[in-house]
Protein backbone atom coordinates (compact mmCIF):
# COMPACT_ATOMS: atom_id res chain seq x y z
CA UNK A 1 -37.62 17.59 23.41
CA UNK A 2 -36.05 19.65 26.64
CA UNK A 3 -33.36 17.73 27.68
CA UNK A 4 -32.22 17.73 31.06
CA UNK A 5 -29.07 19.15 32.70
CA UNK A 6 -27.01 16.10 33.14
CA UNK A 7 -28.02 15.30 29.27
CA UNK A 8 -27.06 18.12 28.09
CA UNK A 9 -23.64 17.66 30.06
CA UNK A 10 -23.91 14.29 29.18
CA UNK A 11 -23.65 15.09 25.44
CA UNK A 12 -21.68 17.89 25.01
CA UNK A 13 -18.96 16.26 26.71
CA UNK A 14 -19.16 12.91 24.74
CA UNK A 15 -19.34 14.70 21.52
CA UNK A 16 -16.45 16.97 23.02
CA UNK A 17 -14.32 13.63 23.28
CA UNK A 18 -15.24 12.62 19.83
CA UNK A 19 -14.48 15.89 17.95
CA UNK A 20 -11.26 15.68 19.40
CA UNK A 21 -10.08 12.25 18.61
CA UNK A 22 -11.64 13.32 15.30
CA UNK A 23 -9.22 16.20 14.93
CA UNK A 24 -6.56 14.11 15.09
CA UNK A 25 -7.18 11.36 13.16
CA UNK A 26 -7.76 14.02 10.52
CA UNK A 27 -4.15 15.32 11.33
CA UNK A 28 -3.16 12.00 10.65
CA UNK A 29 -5.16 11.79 7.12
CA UNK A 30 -4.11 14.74 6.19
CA UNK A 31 -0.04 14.06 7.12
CA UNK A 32 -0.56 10.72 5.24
CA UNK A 33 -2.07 11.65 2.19
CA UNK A 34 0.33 14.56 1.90
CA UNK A 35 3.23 12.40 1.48
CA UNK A 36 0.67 10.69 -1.22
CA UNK A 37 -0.38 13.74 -3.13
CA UNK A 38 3.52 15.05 -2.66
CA UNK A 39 5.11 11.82 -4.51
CA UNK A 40 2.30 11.65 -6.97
CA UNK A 41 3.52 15.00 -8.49
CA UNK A 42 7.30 14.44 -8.00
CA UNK A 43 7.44 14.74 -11.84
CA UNK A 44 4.70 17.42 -12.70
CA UNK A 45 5.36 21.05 -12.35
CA UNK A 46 2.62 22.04 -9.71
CA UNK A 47 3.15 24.44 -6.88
CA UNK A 48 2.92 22.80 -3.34
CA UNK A 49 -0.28 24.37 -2.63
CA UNK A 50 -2.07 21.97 -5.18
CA UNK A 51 -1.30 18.75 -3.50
CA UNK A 52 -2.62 20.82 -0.27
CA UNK A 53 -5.64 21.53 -1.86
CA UNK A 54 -6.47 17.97 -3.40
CA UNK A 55 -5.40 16.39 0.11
CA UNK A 56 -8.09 18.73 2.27
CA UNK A 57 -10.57 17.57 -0.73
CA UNK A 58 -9.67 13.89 -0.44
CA UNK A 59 -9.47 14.00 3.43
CA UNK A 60 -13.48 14.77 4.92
CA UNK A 61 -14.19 11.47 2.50
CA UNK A 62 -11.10 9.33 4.37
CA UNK A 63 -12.40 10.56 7.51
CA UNK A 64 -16.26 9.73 6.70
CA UNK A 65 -14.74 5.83 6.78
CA UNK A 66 -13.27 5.95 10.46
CA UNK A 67 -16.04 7.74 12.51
CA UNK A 68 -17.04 4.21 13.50
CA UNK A 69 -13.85 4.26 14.98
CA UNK A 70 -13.48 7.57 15.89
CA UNK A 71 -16.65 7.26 17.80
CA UNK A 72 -15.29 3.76 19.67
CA UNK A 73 -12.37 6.19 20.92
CA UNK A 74 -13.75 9.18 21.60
CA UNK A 75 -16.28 6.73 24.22
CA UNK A 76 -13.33 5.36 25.83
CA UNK A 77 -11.91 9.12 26.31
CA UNK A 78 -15.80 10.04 27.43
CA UNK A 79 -15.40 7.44 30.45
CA UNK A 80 -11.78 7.68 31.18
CA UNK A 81 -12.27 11.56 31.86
CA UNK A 82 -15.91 10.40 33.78
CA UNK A 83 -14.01 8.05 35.90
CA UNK A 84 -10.98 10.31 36.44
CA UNK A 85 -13.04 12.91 37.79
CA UNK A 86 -15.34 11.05 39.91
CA UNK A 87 -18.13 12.11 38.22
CA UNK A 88 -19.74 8.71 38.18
CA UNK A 89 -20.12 8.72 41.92
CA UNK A 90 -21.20 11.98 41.68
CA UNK A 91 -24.19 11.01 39.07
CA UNK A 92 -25.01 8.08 41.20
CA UNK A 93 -25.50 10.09 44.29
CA UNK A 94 -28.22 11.93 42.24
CA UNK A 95 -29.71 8.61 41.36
CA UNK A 96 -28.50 8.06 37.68
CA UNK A 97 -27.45 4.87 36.69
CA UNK A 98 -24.94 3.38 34.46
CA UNK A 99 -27.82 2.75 32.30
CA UNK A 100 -29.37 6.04 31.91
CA UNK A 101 -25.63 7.19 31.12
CA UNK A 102 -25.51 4.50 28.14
CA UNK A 103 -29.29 5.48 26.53
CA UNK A 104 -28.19 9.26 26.63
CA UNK A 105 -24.57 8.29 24.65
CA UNK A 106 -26.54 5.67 22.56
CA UNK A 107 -29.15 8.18 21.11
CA UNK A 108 -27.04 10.51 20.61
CA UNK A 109 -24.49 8.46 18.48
CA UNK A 110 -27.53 7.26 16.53
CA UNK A 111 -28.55 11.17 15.88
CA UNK A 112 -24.93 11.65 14.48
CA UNK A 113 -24.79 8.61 12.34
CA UNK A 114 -27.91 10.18 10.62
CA UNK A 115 -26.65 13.68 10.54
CA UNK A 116 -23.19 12.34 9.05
CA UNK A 117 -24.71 10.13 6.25
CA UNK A 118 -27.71 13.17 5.29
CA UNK A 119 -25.01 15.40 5.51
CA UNK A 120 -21.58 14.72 5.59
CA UNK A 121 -21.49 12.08 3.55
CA UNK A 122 -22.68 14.20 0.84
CA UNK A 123 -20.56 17.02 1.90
CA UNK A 124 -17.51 14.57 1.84
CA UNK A 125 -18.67 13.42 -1.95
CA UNK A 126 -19.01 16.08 -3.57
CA UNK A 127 -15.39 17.17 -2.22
CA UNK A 128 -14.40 13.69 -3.55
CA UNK A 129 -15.76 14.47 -7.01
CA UNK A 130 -14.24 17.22 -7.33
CA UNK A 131 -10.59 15.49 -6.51
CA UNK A 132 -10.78 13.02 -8.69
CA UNK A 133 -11.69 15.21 -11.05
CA UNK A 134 -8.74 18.19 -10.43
CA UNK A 135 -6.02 14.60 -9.93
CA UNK A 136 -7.30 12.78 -13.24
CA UNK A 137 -6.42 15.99 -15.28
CA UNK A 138 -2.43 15.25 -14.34
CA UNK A 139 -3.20 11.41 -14.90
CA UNK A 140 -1.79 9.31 -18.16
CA UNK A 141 -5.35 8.13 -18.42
CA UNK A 142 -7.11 11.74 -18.65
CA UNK A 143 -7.90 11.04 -22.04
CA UNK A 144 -10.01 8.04 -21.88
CA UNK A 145 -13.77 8.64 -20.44
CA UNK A 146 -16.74 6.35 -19.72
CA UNK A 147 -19.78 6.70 -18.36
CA UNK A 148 -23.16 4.89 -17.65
CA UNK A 149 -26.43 7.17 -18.56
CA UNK A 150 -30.02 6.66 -19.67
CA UNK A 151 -28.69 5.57 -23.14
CA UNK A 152 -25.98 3.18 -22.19
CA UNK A 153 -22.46 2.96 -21.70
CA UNK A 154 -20.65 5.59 -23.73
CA UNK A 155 -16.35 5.29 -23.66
CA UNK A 156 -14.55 8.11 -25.76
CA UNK A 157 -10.91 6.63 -26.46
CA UNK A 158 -7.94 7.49 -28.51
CA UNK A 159 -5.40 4.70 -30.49
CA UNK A 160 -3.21 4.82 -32.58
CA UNK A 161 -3.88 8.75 -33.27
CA UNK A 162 -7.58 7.93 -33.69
CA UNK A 163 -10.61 9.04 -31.75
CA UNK A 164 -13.01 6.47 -30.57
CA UNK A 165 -16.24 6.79 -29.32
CA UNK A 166 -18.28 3.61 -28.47
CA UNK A 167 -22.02 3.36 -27.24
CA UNK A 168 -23.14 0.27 -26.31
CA UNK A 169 -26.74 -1.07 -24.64
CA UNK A 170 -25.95 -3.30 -22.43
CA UNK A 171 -22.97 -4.80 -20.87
CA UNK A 172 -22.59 -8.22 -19.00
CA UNK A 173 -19.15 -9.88 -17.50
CA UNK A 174 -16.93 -9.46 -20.48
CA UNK A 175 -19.07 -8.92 -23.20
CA UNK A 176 -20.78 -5.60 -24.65
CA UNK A 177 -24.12 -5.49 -26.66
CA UNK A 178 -25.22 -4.00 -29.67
CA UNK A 179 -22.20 -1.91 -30.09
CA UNK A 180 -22.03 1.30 -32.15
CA UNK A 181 -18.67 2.92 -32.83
CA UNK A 182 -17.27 6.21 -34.46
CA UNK A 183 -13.78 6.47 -35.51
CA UNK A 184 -12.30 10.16 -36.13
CA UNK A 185 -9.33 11.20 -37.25
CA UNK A 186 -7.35 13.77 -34.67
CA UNK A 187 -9.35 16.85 -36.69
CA UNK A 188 -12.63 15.06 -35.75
CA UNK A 189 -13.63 13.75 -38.87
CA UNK A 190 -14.98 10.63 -39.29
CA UNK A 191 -13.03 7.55 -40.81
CA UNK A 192 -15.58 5.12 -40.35
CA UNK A 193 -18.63 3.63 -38.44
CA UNK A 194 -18.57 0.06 -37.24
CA UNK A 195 -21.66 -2.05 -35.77
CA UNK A 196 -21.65 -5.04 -33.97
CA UNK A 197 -24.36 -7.48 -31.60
CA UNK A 198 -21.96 -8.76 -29.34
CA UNK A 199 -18.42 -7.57 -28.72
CA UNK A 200 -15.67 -9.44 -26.63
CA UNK A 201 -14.28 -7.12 -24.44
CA UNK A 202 -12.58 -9.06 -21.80
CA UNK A 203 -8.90 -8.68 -23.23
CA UNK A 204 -7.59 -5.12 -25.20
CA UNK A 205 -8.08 -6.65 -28.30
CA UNK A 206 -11.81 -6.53 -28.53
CA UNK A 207 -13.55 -9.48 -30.54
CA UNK A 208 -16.52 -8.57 -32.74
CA UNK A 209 -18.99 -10.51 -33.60
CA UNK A 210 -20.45 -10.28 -37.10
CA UNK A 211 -19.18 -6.37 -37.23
CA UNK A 212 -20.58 -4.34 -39.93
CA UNK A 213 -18.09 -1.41 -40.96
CA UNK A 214 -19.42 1.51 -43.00
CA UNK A 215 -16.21 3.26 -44.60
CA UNK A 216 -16.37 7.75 -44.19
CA UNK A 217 -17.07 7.34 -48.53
CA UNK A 218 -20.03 5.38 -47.89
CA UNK A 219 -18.42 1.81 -48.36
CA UNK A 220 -19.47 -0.96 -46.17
CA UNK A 221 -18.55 -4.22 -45.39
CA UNK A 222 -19.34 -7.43 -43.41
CA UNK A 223 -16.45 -9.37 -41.19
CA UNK A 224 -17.69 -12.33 -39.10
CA UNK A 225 -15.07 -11.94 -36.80
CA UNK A 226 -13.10 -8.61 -36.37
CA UNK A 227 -10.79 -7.38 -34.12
CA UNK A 228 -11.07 -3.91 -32.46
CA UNK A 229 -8.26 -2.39 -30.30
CA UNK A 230 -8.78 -0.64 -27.22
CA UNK A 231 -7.18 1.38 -24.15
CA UNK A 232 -10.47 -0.34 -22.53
CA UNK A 233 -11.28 -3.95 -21.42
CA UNK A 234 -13.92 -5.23 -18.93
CA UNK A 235 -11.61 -5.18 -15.62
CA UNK A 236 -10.75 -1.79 -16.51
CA UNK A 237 -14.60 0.21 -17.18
CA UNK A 238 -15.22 -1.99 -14.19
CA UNK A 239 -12.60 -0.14 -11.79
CA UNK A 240 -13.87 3.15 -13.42
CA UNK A 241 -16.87 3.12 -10.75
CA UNK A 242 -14.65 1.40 -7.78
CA UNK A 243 -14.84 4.60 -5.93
CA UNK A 244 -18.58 5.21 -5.13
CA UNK A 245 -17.75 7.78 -2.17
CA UNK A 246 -17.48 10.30 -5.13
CA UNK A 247 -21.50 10.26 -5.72
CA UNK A 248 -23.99 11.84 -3.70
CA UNK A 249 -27.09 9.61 -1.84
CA UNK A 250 -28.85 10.93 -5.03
CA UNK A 251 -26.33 10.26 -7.40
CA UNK A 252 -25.61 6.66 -6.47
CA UNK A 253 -29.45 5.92 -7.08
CA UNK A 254 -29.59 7.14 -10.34
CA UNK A 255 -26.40 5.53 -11.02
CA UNK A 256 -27.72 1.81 -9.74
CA UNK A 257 -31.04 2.75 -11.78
CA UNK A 258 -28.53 3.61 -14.94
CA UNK A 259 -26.61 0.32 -14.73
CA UNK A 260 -30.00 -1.69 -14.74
CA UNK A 261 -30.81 -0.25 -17.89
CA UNK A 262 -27.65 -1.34 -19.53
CA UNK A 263 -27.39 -4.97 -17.20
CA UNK A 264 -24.57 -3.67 -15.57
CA UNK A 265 -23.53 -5.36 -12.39
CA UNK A 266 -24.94 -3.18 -9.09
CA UNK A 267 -23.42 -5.38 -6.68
CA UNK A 268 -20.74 -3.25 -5.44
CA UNK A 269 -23.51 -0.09 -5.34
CA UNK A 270 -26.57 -1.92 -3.96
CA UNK A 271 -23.90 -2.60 -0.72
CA UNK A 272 -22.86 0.59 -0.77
CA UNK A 273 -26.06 2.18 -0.92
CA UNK A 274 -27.02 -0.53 1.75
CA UNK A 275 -24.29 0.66 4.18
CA UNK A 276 -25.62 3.85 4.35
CA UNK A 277 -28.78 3.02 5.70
CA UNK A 278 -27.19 1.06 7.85
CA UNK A 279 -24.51 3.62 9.03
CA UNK A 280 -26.36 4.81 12.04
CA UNK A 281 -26.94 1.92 13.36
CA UNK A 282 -23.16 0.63 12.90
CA UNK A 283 -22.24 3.47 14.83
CA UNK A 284 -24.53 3.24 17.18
CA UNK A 285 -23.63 0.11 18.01
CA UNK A 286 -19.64 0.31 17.95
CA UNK A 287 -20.27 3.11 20.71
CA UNK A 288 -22.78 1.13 22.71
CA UNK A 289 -19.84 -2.04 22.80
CA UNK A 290 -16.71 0.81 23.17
CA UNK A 291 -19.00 1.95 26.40
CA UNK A 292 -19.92 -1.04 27.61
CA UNK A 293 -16.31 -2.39 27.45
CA UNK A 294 -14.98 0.83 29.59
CA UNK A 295 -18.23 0.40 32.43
CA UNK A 296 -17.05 -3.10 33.27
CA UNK A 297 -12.93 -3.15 33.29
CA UNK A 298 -10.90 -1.53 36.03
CA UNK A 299 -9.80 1.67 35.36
CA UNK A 300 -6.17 1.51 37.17
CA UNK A 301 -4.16 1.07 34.02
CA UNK A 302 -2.72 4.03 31.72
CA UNK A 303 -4.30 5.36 28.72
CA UNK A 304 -2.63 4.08 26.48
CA UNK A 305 -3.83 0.72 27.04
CA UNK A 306 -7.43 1.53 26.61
CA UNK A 307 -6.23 3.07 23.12
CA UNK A 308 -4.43 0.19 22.04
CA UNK A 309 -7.56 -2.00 23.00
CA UNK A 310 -9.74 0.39 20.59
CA UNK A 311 -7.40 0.16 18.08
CA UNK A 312 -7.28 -3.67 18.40
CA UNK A 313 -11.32 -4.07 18.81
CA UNK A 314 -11.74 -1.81 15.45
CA UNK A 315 -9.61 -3.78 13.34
CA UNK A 316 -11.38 -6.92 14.48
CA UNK A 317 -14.53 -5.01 13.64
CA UNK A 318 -13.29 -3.74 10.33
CA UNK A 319 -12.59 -7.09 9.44
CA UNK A 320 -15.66 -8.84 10.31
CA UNK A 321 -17.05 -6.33 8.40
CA UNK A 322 -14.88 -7.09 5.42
CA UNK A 323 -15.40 -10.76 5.44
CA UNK A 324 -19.42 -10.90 5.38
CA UNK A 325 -19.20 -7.98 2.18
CA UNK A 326 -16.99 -10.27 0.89
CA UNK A 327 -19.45 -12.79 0.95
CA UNK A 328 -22.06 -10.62 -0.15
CA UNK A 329 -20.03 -9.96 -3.27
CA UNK A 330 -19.50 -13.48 -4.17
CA UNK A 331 -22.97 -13.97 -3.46
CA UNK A 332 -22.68 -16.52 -0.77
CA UNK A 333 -25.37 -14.90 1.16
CA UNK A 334 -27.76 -12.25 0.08
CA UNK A 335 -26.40 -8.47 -0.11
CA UNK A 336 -28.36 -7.04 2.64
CA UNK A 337 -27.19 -9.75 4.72
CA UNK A 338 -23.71 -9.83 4.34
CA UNK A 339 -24.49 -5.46 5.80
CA UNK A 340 -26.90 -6.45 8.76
CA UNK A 341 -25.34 -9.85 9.91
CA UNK A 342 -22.37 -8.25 11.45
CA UNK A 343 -24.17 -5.72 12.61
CA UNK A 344 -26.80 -7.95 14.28
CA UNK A 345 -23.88 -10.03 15.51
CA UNK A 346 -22.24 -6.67 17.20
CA UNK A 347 -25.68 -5.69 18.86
CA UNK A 348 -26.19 -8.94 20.12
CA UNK A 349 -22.70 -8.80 22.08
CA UNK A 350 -23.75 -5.65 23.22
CA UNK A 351 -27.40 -6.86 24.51
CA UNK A 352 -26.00 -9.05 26.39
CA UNK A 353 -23.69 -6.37 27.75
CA UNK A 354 -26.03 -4.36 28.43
CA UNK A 355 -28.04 -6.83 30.97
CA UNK A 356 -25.01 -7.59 32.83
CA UNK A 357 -24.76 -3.81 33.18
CA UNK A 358 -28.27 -3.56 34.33
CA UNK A 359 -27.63 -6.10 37.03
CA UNK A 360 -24.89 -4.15 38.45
C-alpha cells in the first residue's frame, strides 16, 4: 500500500507523540522500580549495577501494560501540537476532514497493537523470565521449585534437612491426586517413598489419604490418615504462575494445554491469553476515544489539563477493565466476555463519537 503524503505525515508524527510520552513513562518505570530493586537488596552484597540490570529487564514488561495509556496521551499530544500549529485548517483547506484524520490514527494504532503483542510482548517476556529468574536466586524461597509439564505437577522441596520431591497427576482446589513422593537425605539418598490417591494440600500440613510408605530397606507400611509437612500449600503453587507476562504467546499455550492435563485451573491464563488477542483492538479503541475527546473540546486551556484528563479517563478505563475480569474470574459471566464487554462498551462510546464528528 503507497500511502499518501499527508499519511505519511500523519503517522510519523502521531507515532512521534507516542514514542515520546513512551520515553518517559519508561523514565518513570525505571526511577520507580529502582528504588524497588535498590531496597530489595539493602541486605545482600550485590554491586549497584545488578539492581540496574534486573530493573531494565523488569521494565519493557511494566511498560507493555501502559501503552493503552501511553497511546491515549501521546493522541492528546498528536492534536494539541495539530491545533497549535494550525495545521488542521491547513488540512481542511486541502479537503481532509476530521474523519480521514481519525481512520489514518485508527489504523495505525491497530497496526501497533499487533506489532506490540507479535513482538514486544514476547520481547518483554522473555526479559521477564529471565528477571525472575536472576531475582529468585537472592530470594529465601530459591530452594523450593514447581512446575506443570506433560507428566504433572512436579514440586522439589526441602524440610527439616530433607529433600522432597513430589509428582502428582492432577490437582483440583486444595487437593492433589495420586501423589508420589521421594524423600532424600541432604547427600541425595533416599529415606523413603510414600504413595497416596488423594492428598490435602490446602494447609502446610498436608493430609494423606490412605498413604502407603515404602521405608529406603524395603519396609512398607499402610496409614489411613498421615500427615505430610510442606514449605507448599494450594494458595502458594497457585501464586507460583501469578505472573504470566514471563511466558511467551507460545509458552502460555503449552502451559494452558499442561494444566488441562493435570485439571489445573486455566482461568487466570485463558484471560490472559484472551487479552492478547484482544490487545489491538483495546488500543485501538482507547486512541479512537483519546482523539475523539481532543476533536470536540476547546483547545484554550493549558496542557496540563488535557494530561490530567488522560490520566483521569485511563484510570476509569483501567478499572472498568478490572471489574468485568473480575467477574470473569468468579465466573459471573463467561471469560471471553468479561475481555470483549468493556471493550465493546468503549467502542460503542466511541461510535457514537464518531457520528457526531462526521456531522461536523
Amino acid at each position: 500500500m503507497i500511502l499518501k503524503i499527508y499519511q505519511s505525515y500523519i503517522i510519523n508524527k502521531f507515532l512521534l507523540c507516542t514514542f515520546k510520552v513512551a520515553f518517559v513513562f519508561f523514565g518513570l518505570v525505571v526511577i520507580m522500580s529502582l528504588f524497588e530493586e535498590i531496597s530489595f537488596f539493602s541486605e545482600v552484597d550485590v554491586g549497584i549495577y545488578f539492581p540496574v540490570i534486573l530493573v531494565l529487564l523488569n521494565s519493557f514488561s511494566i511498560l507493555n501494560q501502559l501503552f493503552p495509556f501511553i497511546f491515549l496521551i501521546g493522541a492528546q499530544f498528536f492534536f494539541i501540537n495539530f491545533i497549535d500549529s494550525n495545521e488542521f485548517n491547513a488540512f481542511k483547506s486541502y479537503g481532509l476532514s476530521n474523519i480521514k484524520i481519525l481512520k489514518v490514527i485508527t489504523l495505525t494504532s491497530f497496526i501497533s497493537g499487533l506489532i506490540i503483542v507479535t513482538l514486544f510482548y514476547n520481547f518483554s517476556a522473555l526479559l521477564k523470565f529471565k528477571y525472575i529468574d536472576l531475582k529468585n536466586a537472592y530470594s529465601n524461597d530459591s530452594r523450593y521449585l514447581a512446575s506443570v509439564t506433560e507428566n504433572g505437577l512436579w514440586i522439589k522441596d526441602e524440610y527439616d534437612e530433607q529433600v522432597y520431591f513430589v509428582n502428582a497427576e492432577k490437582i483440583s482446589l486444595n487437593k492433589l491426586y495420586n501423589v508420589q513422593i521421594m524423600i532424600l537425605d541432604n547427600n541425595f539418598s533416599l529415606i523413603e517413598k510414600i504413595f497416596s490417591t488423594e492428598v490435602n494440600i490446602s494447609k502446610n500440613e498436608w493430609l494423606m489419604t490412605d498413604a502407603i510408605i515404602s521405608k529406603g530397606d524395603g519396609k512398607t507400611s499402610k496409614i489411613n490418615n498421615y500427615v505430610f509437612y510442606s514449605n507448599f500449600n494450594y494458595q502458594k503453587i497457585n501464586n507460583l504462575y501469578s505472573d504470566l507476562s514471563s511466558l511467551t504467546f507460545l509458552g502460555l499455550l503449552k502451559l494452558r494445554k499442561d494444566y488441562q492435563v493435570i485439571d489445573y485451573s486455566v482461568t487466570d491464563l485463558s484471560i490472559h491469553i484472551i487479552s492478547l488477542y484482544a490487545y489491538p483492538f483495546y488500543l485501538t479503541v482507547v486512541t479512537i476515544l483519546s482523539s475523539i475527546i481532543m476533536m470536540n473540546i476547546r483547545h484554550q486551556k493549558p496542557k496540563i489539563f488535557y494530561i490530567s484528563g488522560g490520566i483521569i479517563i485511563s484510570v476509569l478505563i483501567y478499572y472498568i477493565n478490572f471489574f468485568f475480569i473480575a467477574l470473569g474470574k468468579n465466573e459471573q459471566i463467561p471469560l471471553a466476555l468479561s475481555i470483549w464487554l468493556p471493550i465493546f462498551l468503549l467502542s460503542i462510546l466511541t461510535l457514537i463519537g464518531v457520528i457526531k464528528l462526521n456531522e461536523k
